[in-house]
C-alpha atoms as a PDB file:
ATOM      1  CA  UNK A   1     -16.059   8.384  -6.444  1.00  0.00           C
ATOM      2  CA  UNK A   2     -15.241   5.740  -3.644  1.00  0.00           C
ATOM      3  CA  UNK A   3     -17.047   3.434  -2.009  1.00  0.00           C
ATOM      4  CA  UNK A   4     -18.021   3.817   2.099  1.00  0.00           C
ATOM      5  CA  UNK A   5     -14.687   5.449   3.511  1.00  0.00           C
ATOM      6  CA  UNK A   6     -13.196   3.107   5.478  1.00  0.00           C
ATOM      7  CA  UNK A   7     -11.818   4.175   9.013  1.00  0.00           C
ATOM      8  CA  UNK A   8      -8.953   1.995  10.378  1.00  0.00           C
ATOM      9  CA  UNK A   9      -8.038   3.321  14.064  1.00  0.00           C
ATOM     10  CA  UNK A  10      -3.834   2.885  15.352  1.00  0.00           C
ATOM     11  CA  UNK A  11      -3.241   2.918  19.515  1.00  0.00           C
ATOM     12  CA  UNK A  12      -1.531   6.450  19.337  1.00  0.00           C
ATOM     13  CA  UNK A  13      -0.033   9.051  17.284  1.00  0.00           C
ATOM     14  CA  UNK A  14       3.249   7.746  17.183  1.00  0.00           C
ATOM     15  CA  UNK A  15       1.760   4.505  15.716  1.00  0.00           C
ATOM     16  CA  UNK A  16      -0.745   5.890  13.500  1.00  0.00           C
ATOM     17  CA  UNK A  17       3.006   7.671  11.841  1.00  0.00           C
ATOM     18  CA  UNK A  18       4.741   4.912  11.375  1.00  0.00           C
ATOM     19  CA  UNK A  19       1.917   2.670   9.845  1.00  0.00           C
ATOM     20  CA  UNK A  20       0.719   5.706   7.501  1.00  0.00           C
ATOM     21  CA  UNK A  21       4.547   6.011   6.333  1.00  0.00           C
ATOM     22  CA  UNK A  22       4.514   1.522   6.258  1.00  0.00           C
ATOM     23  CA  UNK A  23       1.215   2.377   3.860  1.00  0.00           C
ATOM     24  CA  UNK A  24       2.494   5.121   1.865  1.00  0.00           C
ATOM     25  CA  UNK A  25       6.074   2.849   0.610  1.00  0.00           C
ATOM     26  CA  UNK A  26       3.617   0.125  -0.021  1.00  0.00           C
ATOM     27  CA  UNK A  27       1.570   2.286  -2.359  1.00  0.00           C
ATOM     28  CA  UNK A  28       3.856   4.429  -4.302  1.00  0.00           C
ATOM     29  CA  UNK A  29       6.072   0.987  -4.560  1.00  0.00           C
ATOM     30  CA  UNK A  30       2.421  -0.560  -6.437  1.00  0.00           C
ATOM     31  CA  UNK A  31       1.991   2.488  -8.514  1.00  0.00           C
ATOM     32  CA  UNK A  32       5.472   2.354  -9.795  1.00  0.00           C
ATOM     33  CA  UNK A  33       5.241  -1.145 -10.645  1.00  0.00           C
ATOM     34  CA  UNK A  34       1.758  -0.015 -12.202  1.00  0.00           C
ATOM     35  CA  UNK A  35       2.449   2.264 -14.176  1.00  0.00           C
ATOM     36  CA  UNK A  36       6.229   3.373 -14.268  1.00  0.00           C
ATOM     37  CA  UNK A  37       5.718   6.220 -11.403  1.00  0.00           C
ATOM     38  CA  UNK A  38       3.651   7.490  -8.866  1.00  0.00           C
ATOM     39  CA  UNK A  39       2.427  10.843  -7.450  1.00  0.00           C
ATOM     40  CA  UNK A  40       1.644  12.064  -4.029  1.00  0.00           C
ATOM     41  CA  UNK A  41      -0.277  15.271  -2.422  1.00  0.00           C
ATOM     42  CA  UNK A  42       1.563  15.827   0.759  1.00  0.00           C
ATOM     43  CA  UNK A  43       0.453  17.724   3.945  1.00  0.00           C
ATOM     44  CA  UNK A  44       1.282  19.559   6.689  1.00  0.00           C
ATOM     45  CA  UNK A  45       0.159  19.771   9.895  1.00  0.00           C
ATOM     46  CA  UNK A  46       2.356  18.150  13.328  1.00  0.00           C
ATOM     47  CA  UNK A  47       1.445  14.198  12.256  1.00  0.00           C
ATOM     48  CA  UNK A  48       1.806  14.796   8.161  1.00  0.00           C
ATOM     49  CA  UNK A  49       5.398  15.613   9.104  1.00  0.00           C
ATOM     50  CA  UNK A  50       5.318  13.514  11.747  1.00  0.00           C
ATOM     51  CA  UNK A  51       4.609  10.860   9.220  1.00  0.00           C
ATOM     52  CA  UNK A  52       7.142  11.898   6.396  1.00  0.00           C
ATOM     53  CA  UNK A  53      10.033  11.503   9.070  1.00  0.00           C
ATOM     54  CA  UNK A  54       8.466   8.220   9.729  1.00  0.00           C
ATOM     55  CA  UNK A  55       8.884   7.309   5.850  1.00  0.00           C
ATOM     56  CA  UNK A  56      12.644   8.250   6.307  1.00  0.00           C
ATOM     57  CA  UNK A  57      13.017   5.780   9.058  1.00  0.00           C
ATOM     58  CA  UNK A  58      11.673   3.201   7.498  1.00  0.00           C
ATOM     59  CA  UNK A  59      14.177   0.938   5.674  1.00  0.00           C
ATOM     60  CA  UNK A  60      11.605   0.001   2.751  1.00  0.00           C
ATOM     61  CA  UNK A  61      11.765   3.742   1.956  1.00  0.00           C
ATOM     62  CA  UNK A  62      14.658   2.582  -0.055  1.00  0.00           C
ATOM     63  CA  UNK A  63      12.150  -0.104  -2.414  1.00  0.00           C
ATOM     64  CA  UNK A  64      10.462   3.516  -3.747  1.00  0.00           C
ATOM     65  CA  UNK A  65      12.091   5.237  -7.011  1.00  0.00           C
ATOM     66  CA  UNK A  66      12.453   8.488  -5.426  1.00  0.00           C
ATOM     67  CA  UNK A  67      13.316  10.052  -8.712  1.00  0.00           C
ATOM     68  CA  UNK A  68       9.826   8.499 -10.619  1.00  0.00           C
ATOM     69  CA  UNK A  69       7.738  10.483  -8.307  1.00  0.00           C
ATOM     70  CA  UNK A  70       5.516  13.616  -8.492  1.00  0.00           C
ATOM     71  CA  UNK A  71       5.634  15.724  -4.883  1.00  0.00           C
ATOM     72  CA  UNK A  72       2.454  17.594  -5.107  1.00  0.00           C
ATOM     73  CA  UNK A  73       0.806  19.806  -1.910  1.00  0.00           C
ATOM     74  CA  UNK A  74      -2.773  20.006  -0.988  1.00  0.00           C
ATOM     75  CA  UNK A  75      -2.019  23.726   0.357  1.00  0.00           C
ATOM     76  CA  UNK A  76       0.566  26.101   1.313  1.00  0.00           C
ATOM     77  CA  UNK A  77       0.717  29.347   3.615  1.00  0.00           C
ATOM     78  CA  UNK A  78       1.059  32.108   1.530  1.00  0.00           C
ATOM     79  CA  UNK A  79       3.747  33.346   3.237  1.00  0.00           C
ATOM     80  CA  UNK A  80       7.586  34.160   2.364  1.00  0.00           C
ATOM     81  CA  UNK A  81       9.728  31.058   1.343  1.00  0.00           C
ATOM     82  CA  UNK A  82      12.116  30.605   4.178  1.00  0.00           C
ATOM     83  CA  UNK A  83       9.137  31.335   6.662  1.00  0.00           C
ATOM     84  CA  UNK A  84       9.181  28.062   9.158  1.00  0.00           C
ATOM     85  CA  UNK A  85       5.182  27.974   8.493  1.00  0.00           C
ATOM     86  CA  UNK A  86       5.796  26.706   5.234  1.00  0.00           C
ATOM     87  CA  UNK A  87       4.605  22.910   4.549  1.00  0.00           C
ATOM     88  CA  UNK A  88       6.881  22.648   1.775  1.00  0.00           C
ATOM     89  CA  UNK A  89       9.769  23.617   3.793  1.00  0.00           C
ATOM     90  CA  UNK A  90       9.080  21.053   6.688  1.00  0.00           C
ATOM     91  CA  UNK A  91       8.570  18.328   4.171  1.00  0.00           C
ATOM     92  CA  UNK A  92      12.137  18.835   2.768  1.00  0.00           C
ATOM     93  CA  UNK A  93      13.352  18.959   6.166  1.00  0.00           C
ATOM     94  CA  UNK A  94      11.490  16.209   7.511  1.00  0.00           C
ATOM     95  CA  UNK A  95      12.021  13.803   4.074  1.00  0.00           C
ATOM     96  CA  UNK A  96      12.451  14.946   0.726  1.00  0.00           C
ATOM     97  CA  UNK A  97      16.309  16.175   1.175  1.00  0.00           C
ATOM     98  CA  UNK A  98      17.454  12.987   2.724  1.00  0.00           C
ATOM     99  CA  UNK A  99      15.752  10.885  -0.826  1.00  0.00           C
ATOM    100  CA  UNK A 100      16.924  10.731  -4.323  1.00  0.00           C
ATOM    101  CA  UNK A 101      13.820  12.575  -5.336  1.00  0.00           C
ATOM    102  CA  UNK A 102      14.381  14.559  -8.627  1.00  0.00           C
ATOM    103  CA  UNK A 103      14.296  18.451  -7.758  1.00  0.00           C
ATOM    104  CA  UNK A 104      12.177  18.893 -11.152  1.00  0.00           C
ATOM    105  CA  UNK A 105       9.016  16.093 -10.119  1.00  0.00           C
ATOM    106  CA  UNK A 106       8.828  18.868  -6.888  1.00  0.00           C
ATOM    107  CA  UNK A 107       5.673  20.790  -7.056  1.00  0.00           C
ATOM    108  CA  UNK A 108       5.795  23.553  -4.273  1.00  0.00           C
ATOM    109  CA  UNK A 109       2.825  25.995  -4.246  1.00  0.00           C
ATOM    110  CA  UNK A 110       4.023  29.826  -5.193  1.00  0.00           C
ATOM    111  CA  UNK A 111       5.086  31.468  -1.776  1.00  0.00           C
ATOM    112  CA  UNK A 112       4.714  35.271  -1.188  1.00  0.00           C
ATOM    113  CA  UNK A 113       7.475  37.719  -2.848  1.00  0.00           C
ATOM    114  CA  UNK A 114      10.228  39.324  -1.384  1.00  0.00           C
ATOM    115  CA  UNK A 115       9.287  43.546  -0.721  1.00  0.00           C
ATOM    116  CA  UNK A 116      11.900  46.013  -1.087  1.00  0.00           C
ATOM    117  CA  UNK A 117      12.531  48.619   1.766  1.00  0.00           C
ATOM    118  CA  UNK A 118      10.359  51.071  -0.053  1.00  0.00           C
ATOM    119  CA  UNK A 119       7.230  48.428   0.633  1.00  0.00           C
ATOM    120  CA  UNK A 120       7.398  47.409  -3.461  1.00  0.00           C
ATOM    121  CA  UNK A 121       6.898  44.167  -3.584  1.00  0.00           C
ATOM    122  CA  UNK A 122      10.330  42.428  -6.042  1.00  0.00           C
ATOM    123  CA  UNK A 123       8.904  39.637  -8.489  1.00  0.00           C
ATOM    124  CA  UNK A 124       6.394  38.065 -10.319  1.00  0.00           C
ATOM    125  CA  UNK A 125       7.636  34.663 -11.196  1.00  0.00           C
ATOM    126  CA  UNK A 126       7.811  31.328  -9.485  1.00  0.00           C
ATOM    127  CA  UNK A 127      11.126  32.058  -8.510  1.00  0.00           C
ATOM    128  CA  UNK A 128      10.456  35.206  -6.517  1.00  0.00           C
ATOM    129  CA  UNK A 129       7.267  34.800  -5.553  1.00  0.00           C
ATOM    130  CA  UNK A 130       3.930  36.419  -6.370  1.00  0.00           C
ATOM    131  CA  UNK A 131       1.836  39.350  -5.257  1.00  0.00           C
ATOM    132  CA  UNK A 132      -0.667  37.821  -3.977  1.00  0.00           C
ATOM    133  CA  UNK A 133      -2.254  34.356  -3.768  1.00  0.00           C
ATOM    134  CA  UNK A 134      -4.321  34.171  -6.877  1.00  0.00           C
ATOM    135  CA  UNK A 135      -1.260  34.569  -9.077  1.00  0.00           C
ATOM    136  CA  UNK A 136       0.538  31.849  -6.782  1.00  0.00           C
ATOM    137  CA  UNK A 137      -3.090  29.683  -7.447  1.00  0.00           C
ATOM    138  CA  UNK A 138      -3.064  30.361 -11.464  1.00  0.00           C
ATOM    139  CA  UNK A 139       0.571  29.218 -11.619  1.00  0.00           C
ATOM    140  CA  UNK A 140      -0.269  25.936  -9.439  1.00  0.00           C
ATOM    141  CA  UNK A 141      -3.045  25.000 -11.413  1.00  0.00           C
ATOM    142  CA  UNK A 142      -0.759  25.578 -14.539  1.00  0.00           C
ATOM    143  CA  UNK A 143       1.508  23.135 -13.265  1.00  0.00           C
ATOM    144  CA  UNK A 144      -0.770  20.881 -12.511  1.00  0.00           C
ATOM    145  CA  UNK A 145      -3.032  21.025 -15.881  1.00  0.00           C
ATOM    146  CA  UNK A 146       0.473  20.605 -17.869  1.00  0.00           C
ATOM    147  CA  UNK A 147       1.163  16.938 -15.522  1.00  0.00           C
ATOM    148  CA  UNK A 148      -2.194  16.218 -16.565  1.00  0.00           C
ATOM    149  CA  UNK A 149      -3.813  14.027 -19.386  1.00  0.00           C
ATOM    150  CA  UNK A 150      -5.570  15.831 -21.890  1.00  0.00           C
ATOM    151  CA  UNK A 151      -8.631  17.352 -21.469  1.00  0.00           C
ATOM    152  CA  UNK A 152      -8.143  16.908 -17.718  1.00  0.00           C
ATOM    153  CA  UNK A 153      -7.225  20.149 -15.057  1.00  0.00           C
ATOM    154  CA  UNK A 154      -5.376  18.095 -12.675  1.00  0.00           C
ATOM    155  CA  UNK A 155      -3.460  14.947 -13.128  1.00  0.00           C
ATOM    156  CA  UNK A 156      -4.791  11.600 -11.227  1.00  0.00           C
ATOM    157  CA  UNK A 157      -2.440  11.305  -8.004  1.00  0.00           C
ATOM    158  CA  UNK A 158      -2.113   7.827  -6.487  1.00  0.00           C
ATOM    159  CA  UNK A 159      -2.605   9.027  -2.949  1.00  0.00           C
ATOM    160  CA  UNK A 160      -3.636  12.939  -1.614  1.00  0.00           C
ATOM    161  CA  UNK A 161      -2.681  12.686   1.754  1.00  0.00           C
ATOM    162  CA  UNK A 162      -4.710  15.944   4.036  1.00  0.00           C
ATOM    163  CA  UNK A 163      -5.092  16.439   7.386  1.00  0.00           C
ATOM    164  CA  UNK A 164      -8.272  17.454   9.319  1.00  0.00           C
ATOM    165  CA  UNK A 165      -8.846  20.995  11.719  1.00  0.00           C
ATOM    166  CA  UNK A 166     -11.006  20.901  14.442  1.00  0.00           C
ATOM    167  CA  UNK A 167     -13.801  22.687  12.296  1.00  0.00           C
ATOM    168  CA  UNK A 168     -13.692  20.072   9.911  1.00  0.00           C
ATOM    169  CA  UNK A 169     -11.395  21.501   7.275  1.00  0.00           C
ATOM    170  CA  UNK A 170      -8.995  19.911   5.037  1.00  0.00           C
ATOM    171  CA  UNK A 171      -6.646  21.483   2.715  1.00  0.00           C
ATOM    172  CA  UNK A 172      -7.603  25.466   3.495  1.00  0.00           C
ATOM    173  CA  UNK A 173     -10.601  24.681   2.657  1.00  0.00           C
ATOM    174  CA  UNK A 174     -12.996  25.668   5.747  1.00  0.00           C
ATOM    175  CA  UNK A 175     -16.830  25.464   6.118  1.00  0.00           C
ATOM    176  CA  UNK A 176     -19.232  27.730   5.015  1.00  0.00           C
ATOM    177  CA  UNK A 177     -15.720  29.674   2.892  1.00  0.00           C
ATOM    178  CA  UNK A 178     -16.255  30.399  -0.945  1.00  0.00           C
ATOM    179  CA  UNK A 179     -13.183  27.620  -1.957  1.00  0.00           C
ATOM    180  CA  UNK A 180     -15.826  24.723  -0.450  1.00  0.00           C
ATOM    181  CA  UNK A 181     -17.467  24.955  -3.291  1.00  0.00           C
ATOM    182  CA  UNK A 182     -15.307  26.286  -6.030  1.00  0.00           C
ATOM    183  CA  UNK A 183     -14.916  24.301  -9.156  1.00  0.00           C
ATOM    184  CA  UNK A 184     -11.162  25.466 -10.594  1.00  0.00           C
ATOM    185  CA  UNK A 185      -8.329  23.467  -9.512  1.00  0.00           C
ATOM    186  CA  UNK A 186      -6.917  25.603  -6.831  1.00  0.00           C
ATOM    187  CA  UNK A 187      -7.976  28.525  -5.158  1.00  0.00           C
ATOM    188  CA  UNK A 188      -6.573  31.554  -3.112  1.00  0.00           C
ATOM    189  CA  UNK A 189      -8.175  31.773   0.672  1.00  0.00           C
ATOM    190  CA  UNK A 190      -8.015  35.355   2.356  1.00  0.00           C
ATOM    191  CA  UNK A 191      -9.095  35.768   5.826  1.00  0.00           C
ATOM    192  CA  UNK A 192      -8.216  31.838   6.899  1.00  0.00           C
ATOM    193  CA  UNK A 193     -10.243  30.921  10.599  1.00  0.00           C
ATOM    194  CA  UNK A 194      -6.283  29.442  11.206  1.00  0.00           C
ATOM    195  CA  UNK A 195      -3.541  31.760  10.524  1.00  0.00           C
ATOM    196  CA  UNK A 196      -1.763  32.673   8.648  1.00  0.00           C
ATOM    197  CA  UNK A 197      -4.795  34.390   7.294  1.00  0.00           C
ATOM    198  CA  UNK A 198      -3.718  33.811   2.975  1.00  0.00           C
ATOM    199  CA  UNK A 199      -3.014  30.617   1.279  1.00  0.00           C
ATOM    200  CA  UNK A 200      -3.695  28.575  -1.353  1.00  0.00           C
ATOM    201  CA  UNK A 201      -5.524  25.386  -1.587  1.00  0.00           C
ATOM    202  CA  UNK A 202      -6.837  22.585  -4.263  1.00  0.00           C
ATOM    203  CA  UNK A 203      -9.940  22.446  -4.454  1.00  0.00           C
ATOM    204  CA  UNK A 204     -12.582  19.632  -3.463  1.00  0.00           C
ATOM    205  CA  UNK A 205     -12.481  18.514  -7.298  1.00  0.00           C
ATOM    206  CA  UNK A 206      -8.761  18.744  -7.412  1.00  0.00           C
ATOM    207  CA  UNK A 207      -8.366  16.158  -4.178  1.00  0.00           C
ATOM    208  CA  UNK A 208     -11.093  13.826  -5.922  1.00  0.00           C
ATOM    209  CA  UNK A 209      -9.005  12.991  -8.919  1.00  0.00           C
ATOM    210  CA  UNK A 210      -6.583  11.065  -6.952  1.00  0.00           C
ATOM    211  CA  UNK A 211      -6.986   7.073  -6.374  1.00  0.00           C
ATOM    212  CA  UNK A 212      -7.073   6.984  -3.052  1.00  0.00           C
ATOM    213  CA  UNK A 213      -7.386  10.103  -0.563  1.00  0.00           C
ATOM    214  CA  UNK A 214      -6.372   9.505   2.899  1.00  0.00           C
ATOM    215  CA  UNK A 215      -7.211  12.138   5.786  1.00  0.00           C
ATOM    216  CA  UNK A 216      -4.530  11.291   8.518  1.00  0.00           C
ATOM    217  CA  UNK A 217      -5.714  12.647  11.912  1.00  0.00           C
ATOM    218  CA  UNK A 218      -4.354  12.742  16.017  1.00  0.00           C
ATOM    219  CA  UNK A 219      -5.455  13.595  19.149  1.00  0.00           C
ATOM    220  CA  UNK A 220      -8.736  14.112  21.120  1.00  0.00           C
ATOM    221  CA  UNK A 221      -8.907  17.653  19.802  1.00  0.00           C
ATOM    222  CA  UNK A 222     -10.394  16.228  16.160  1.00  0.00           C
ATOM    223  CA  UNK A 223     -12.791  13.632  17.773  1.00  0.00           C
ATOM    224  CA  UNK A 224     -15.318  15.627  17.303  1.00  0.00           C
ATOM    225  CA  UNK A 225     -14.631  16.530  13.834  1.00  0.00           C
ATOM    226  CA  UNK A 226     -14.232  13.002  12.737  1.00  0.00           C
ATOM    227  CA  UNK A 227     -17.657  11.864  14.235  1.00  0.00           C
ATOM    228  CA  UNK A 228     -18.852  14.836  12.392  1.00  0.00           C
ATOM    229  CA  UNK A 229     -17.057  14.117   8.952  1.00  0.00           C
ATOM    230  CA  UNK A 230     -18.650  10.557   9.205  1.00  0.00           C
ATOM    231  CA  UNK A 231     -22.756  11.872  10.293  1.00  0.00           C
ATOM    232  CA  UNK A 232     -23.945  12.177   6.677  1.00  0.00           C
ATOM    233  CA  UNK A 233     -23.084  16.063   6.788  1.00  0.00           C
ATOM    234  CA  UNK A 234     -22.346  17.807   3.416  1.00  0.00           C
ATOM    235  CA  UNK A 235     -18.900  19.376   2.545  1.00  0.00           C
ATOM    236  CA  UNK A 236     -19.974  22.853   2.871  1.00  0.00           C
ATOM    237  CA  UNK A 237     -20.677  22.449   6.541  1.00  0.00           C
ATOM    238  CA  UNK A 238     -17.912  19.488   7.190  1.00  0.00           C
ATOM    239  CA  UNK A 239     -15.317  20.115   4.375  1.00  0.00           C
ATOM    240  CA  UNK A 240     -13.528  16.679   5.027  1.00  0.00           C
ATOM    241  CA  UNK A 241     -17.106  15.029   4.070  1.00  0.00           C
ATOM    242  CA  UNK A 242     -16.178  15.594   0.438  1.00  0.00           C
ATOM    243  CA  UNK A 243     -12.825  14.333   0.863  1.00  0.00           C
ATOM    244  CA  UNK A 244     -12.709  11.392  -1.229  1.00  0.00           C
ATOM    245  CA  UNK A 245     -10.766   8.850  -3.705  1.00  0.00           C
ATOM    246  CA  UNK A 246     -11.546   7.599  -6.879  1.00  0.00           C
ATOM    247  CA  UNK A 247     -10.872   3.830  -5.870  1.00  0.00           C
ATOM    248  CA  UNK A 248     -11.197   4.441  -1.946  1.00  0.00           C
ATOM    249  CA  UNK A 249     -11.235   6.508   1.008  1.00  0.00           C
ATOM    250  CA  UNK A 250      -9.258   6.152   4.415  1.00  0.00           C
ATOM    251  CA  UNK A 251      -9.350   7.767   7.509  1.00  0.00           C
ATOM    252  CA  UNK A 252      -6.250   6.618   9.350  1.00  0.00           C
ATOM    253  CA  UNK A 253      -6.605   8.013  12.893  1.00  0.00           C
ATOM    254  CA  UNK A 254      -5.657   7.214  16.266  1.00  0.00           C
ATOM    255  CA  UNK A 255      -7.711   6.387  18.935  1.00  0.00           C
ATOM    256  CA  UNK A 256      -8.337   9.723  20.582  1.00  0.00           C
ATOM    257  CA  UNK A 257      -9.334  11.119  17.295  1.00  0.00           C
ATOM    258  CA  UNK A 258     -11.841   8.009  16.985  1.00  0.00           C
ATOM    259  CA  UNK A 259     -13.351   8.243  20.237  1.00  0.00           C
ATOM    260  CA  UNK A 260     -16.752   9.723  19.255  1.00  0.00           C
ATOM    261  CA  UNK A 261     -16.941   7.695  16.762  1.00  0.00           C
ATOM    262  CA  UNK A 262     -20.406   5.145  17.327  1.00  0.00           C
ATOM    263  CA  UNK A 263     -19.386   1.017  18.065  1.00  0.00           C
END
């Protein structure tokens, strides 16, 4: 795991965007040059879109090799797949349809399938959606063991981008819930604190495989969350605590979200 995480505090939300997107080209354009091609774990959430939009503004967005990266999400609303609440479908919106990115390095998490008028619900397959959200889970962490090297569940992303909820949660994965502390790759969550009440989530392991992990947070709202991720507090009680990178761990906030913060 990572050393200390390392907070770096921007004057505003609008800021803290457009240096997380200046970060993010940076960092895919290193792991490219690395190693051939990069992967990312996007969120949701009003500043992970906020950021991907800022991405498409920015003119180095053009340095990355769209079509060399793996589009991954840390979780999804299980929930059908033209619903609005979907962070897949607000990352296309917001980025990924305006970039050369290849449709097949796209890793959405299963949504919910369609049912008929009769209340049958139509499909079992990627395609058409799932039943529920454990089949949607077992099919995620299918895809993911398959991108991974051998003998590993989850492949090692270059950056897992999450957001942070008031409570401390990151991902769907909320204090004191069973998926805190559940050692598979991804997980189904019934009866969310945040609706929509079923999604799917990785997992604490799955988000410490990547390089780096950055939790991107706004506004005063998450102050207290933040001073709480940073008081020594374990991951069952404070989620984000166990949040962390392989080679490092930011917290890229604004100031708001900093303000309880000691010094």
């Amino acid at each position: 795991m990572s050393a200390e995480p390392l907070l770096v505090a921007h004057r505003d939300a609008g800021v803290l965007a457009r240096a997380v997107a200046a970060r993010l080209i940076t960092r895919l354009i290193d792991g490219q040059a690395a190693r051939g091609e990069a992967s990312v774990v996007l969120t949701g959430g009003g500043i992970g879109i906020a950021l991907l939009r800022a991405v498409r503004a920015n003119p180095a967005a053009d340095a990355v090799d769209w079509a060399r990266l793996d589009v991954w999400w840390g979780d999804e609303r299980f929930v059908a797949a033209d619903s609005p609440d979907r962070n897949d479908r607000q990352a296309h919106e917001a980025l990924l349809d305006h970039v050369g990115i290849d449709p097949k390095r796209v890793f959405p998490m299963g949504h919910r399938a369609a049912v008929t008028a009769g209340g049958d619900v139509e499909g079992a397959t990627a395609a058409g959606g799932f039943a529920d959200p454990e089949s949607a889970a077992a099919q995620y962490a299918a895809q993911l063991a398959e991108r991974a090297a051998p003998g590993s569940a989850v492949p090692v992303f270059d950056v897992v981008l999450l957001g942070l909820g008031p409570d401390g949660h990151v991902a769907s994965l909320f204090p004191g819930r069973p998926g805190v502390v559940a050692t598979e790759s991804v997980v189904a969550v019934h009866d969310s604190p945040k609706p929509p009440p079923e999604r799917v989530s990785l997992t604490l392991p799955a988000i410490q495989s990547a390089r780096e992990v950055w939790v991107v947070v706004a506004g005063e709202e998450k102050a207290e969350a933040v001073a709480a991720s940073f008081s020594g507090a374990g991951p069952i009680t404070v989620p984000a605590a166990g949040a962390v990178g392989r080679e490092r761990t930011l917290w890229l906030a604004d100031r708001a979200a900093a303000s309880r913060l000691p010094g």
